[in-house]
PDB file of N, CA and C in Angstrom:
ATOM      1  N   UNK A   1      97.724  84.788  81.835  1.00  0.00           N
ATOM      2  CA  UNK A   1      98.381  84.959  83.115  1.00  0.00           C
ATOM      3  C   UNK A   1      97.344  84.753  84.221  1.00  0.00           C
ATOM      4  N   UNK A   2      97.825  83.874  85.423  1.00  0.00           N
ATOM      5  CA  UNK A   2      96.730  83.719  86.089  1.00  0.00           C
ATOM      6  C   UNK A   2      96.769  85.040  86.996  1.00  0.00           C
ATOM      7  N   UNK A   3      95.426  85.114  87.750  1.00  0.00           N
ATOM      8  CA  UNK A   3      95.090  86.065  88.446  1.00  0.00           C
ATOM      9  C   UNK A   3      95.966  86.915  89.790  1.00  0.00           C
ATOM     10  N   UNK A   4      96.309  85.716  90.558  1.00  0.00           N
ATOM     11  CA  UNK A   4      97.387  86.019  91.487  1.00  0.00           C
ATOM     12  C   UNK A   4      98.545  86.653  91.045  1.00  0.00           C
ATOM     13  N   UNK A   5      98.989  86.217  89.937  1.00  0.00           N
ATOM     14  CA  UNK A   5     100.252  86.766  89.151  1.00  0.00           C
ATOM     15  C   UNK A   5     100.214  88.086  89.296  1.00  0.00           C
ATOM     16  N   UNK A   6      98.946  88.336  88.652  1.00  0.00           N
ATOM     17  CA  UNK A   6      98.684  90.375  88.127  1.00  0.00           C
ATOM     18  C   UNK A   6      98.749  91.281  89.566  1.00  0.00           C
ATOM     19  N   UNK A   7      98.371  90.894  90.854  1.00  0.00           N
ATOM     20  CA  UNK A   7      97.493  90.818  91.562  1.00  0.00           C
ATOM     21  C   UNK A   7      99.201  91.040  92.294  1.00  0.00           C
ATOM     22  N   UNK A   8     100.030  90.301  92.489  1.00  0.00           N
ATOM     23  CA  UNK A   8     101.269  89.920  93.183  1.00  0.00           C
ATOM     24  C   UNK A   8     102.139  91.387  92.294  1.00  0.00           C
ATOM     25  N   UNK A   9     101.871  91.525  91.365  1.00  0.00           N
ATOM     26  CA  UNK A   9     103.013  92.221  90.526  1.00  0.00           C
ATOM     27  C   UNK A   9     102.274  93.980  90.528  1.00  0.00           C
ATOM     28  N   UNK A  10     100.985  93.927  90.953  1.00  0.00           N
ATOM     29  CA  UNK A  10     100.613  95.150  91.358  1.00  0.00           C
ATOM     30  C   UNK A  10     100.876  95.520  92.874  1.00  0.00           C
ATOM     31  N   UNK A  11     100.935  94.692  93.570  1.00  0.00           N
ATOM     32  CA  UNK A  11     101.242  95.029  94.751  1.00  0.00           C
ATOM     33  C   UNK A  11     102.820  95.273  95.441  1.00  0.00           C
ATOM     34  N   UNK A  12     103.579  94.563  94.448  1.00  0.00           N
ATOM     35  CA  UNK A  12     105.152  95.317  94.811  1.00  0.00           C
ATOM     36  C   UNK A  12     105.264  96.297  93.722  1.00  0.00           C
ATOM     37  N   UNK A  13     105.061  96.951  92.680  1.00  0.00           N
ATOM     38  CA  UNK A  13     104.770  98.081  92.077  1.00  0.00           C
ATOM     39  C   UNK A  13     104.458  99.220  92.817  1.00  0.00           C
ATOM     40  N   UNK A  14     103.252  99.040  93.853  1.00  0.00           N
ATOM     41  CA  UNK A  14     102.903  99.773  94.806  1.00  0.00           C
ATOM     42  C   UNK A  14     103.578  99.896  95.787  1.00  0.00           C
ATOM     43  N   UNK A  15     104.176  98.904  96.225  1.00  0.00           N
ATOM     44  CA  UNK A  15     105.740  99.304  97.063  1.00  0.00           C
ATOM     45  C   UNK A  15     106.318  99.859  96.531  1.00  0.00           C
ATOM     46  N   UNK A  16     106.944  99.604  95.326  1.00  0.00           N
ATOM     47  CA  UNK A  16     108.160 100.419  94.972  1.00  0.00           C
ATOM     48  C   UNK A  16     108.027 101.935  94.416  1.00  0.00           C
ATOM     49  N   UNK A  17     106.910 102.091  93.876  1.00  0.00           N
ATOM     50  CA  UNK A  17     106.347 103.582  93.778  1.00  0.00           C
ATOM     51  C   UNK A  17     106.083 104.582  94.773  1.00  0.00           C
ATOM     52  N   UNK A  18     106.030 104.043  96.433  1.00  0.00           N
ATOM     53  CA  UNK A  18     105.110 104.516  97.318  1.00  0.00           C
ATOM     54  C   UNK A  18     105.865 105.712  97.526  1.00  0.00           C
ATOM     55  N   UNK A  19     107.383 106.225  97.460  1.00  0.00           N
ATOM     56  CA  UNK A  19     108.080 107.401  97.662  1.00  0.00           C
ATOM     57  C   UNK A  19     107.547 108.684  96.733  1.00  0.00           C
ATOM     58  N   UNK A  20     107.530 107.996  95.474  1.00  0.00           N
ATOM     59  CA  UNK A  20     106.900 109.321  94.575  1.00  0.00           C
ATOM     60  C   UNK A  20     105.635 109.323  94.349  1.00  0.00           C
ATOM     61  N   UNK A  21     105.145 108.263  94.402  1.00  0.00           N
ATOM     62  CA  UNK A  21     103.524 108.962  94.976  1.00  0.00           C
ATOM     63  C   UNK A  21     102.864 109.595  95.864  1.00  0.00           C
ATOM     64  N   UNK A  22     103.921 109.174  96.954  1.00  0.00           N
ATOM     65  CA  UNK A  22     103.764 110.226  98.051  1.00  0.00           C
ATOM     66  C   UNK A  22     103.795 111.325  98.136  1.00  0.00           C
ATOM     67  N   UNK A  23     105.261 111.742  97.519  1.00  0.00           N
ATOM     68  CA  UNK A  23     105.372 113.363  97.110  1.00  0.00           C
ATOM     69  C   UNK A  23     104.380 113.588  96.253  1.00  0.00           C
ATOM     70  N   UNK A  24     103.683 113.495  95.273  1.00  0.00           N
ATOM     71  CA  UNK A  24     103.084 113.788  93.968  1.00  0.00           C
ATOM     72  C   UNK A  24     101.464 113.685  94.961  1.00  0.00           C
ATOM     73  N   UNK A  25     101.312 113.100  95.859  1.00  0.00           N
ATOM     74  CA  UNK A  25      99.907 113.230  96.525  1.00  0.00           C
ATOM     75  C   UNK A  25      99.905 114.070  97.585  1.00  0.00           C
ATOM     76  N   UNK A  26     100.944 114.386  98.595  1.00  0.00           N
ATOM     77  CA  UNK A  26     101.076 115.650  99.592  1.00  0.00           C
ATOM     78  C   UNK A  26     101.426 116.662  98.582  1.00  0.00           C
ATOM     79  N   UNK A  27     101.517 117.074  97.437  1.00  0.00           N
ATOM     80  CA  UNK A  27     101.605 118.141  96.626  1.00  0.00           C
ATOM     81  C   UNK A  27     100.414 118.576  96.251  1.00  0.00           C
ATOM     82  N   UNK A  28      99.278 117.238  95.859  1.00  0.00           N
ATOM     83  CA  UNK A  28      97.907 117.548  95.281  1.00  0.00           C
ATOM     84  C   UNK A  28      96.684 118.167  96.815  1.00  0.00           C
ATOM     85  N   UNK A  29      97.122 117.454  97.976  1.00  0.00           N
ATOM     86  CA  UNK A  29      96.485 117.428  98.919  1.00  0.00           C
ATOM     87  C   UNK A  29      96.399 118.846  99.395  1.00  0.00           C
ATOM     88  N   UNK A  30      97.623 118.902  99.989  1.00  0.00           N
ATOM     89  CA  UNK A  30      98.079 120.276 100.344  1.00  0.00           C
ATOM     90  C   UNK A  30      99.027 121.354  99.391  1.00  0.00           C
ATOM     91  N   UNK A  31      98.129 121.597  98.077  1.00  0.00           N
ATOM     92  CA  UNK A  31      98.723 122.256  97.530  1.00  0.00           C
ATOM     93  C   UNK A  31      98.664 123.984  97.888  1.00  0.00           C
ATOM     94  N   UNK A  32      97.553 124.126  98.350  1.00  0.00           N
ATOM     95  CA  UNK A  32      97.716 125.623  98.305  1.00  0.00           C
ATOM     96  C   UNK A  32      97.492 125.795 100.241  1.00  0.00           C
ATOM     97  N   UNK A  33      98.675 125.297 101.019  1.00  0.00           N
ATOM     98  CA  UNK A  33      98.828 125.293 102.348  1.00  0.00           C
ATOM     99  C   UNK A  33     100.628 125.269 102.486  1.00  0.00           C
ATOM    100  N   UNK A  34     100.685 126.155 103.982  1.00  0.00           N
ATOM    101  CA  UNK A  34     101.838 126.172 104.030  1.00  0.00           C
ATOM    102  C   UNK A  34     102.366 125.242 105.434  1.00  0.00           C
ATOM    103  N   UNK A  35     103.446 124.159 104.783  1.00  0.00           N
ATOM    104  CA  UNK A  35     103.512 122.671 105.579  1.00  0.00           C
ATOM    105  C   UNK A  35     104.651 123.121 106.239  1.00  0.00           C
ATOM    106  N   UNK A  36     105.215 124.293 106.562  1.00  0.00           N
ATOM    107  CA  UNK A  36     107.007 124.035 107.490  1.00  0.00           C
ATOM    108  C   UNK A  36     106.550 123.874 108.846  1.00  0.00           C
ATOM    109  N   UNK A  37     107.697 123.222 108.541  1.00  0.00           N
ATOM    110  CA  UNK A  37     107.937 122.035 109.626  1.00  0.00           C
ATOM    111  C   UNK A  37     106.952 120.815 109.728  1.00  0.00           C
ATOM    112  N   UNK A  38     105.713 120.729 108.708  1.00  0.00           N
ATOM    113  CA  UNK A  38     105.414 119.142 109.264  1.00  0.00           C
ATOM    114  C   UNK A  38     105.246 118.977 107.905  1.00  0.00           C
ATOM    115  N   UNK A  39     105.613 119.247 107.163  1.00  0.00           N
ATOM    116  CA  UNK A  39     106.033 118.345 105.744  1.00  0.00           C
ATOM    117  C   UNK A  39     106.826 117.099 105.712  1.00  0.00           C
ATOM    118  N   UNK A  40     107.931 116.592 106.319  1.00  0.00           N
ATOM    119  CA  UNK A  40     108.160 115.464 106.540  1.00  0.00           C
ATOM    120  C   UNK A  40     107.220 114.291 107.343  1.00  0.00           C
ATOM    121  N   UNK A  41     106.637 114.655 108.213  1.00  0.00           N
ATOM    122  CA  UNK A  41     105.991 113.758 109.140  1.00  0.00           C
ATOM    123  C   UNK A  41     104.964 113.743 108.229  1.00  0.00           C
ATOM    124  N   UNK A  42     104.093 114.308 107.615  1.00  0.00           N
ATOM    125  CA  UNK A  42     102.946 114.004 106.505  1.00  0.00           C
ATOM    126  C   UNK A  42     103.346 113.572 105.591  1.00  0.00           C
ATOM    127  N   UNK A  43     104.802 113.639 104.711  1.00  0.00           N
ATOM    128  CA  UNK A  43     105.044 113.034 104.147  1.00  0.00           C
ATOM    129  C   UNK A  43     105.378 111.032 103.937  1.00  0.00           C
ATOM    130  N   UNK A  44     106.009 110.956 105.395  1.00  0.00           N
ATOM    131  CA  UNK A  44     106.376 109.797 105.780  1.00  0.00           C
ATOM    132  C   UNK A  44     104.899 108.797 106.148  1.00  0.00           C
ATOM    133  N   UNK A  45     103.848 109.448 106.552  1.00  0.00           N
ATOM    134  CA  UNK A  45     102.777 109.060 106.650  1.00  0.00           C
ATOM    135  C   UNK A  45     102.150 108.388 105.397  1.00  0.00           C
ATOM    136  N   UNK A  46     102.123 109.447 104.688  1.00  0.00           N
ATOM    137  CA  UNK A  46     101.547 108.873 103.309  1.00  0.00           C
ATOM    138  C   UNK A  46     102.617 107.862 102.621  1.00  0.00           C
ATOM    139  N   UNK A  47     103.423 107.888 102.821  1.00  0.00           N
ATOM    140  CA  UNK A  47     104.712 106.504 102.402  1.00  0.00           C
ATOM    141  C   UNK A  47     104.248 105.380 103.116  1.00  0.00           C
ATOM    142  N   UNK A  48     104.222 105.411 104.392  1.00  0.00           N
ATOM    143  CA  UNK A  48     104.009 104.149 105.167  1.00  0.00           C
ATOM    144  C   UNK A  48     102.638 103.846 104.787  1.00  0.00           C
ATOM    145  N   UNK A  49     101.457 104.512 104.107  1.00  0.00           N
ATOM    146  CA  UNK A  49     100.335 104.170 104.020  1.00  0.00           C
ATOM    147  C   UNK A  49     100.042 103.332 102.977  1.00  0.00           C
ATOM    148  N   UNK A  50     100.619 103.656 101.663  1.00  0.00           N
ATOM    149  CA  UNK A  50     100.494 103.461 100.808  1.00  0.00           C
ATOM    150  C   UNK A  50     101.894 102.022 100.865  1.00  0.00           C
ATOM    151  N   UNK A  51     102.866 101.934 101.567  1.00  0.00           N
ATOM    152  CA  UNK A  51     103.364 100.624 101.642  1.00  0.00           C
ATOM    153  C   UNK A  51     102.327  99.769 102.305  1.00  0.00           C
ATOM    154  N   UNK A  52     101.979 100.125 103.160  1.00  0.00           N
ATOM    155  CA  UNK A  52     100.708  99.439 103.759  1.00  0.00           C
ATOM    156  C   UNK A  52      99.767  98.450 102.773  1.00  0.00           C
ATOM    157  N   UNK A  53      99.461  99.778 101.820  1.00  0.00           N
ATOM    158  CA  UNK A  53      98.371  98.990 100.821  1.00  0.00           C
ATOM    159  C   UNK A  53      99.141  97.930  99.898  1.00  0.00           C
ATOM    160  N   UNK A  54      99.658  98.650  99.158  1.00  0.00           N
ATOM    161  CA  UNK A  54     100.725  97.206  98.559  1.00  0.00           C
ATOM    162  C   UNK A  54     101.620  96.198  99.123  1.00  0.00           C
ATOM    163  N   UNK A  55     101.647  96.221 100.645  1.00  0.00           N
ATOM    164  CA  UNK A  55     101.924  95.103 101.460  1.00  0.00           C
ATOM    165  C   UNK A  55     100.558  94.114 101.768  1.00  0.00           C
ATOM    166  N   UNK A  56      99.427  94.821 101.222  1.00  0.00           N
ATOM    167  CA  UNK A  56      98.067  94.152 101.721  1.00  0.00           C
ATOM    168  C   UNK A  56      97.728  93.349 100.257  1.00  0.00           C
ATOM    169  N   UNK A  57      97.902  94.231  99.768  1.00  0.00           N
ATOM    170  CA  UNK A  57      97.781  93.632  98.361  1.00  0.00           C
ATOM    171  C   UNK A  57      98.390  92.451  97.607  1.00  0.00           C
ATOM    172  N   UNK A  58      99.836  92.394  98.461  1.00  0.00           N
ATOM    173  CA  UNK A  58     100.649  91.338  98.070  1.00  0.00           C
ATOM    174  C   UNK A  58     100.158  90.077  99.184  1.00  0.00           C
ATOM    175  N   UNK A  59     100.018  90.387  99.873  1.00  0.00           N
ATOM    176  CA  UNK A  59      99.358  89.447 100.842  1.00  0.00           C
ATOM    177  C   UNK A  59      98.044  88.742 100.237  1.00  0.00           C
ATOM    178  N   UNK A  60      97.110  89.611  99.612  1.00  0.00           N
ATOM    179  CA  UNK A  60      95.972  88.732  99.015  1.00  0.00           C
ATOM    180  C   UNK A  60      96.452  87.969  97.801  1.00  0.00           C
ATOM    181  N   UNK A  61      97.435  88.963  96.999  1.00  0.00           N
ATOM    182  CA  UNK A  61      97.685  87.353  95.493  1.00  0.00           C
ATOM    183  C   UNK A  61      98.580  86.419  96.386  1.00  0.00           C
ATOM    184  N   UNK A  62      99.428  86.537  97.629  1.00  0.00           N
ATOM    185  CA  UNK A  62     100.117  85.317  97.807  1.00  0.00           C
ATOM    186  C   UNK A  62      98.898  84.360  98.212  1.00  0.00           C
ATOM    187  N   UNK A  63      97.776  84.585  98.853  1.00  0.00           N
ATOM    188  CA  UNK A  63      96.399  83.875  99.721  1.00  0.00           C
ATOM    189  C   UNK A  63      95.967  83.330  98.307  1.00  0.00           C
ATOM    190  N   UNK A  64      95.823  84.097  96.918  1.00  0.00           N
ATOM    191  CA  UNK A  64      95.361  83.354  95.772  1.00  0.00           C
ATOM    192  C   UNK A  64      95.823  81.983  95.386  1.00  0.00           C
ATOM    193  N   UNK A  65      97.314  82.421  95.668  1.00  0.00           N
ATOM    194  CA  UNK A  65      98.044  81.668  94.517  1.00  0.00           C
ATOM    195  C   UNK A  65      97.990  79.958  95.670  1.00  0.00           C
ATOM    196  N   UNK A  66      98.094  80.243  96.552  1.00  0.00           N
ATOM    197  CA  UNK A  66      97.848  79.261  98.032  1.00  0.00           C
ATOM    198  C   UNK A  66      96.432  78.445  97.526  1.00  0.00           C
ATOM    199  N   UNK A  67      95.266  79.192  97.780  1.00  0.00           N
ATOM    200  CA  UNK A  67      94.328  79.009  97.034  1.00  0.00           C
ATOM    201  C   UNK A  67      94.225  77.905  95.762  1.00  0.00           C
ATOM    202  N   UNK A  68      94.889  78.826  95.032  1.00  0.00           N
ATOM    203  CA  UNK A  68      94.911  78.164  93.319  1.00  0.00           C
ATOM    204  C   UNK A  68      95.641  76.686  93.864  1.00  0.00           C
ATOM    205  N   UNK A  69      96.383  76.448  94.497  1.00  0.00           N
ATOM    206  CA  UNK A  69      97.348  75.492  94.302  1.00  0.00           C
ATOM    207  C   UNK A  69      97.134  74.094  94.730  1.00  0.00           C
ATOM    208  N   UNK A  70      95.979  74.410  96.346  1.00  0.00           N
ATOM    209  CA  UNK A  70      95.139  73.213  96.467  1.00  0.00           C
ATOM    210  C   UNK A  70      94.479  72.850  95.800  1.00  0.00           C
TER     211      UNK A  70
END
């Protein structure tokens, strides 16, 4: 499998995971803190962050595969 492939298929993975990793990482972060009322807004943070990264990520295997093709 070429490189871009792996590279493309980790980075929408990371999109599509970014909801429960989110929860499962504001649980590890702030586990022994009490979040009412800004538990959503930290939550949504770490969602958009982590779409972030696997939107960046998909962006470099599409630049590969561009790459590879010339």
């Amino acid at each position: 499998m070429k490189k871009w492939v792996s590279i493309l298929i980790l980075g929408i993975m990371i999109i599509l995971i970014s909801t429960p990793l989110a929860y499962e990482l504001v649980g590890i972060i702030y586990s022994n803190q009490n979040l009412t009322g800004e538990y959503i807004p930290i939550l949504n943070g770490f969602i958009h962050s982590l779409m972030l990264v696997g939107t960046l990520i998909v962006i470099a295997g599409i630049s590969l595969f561009i790459k590879d093709k010339k």
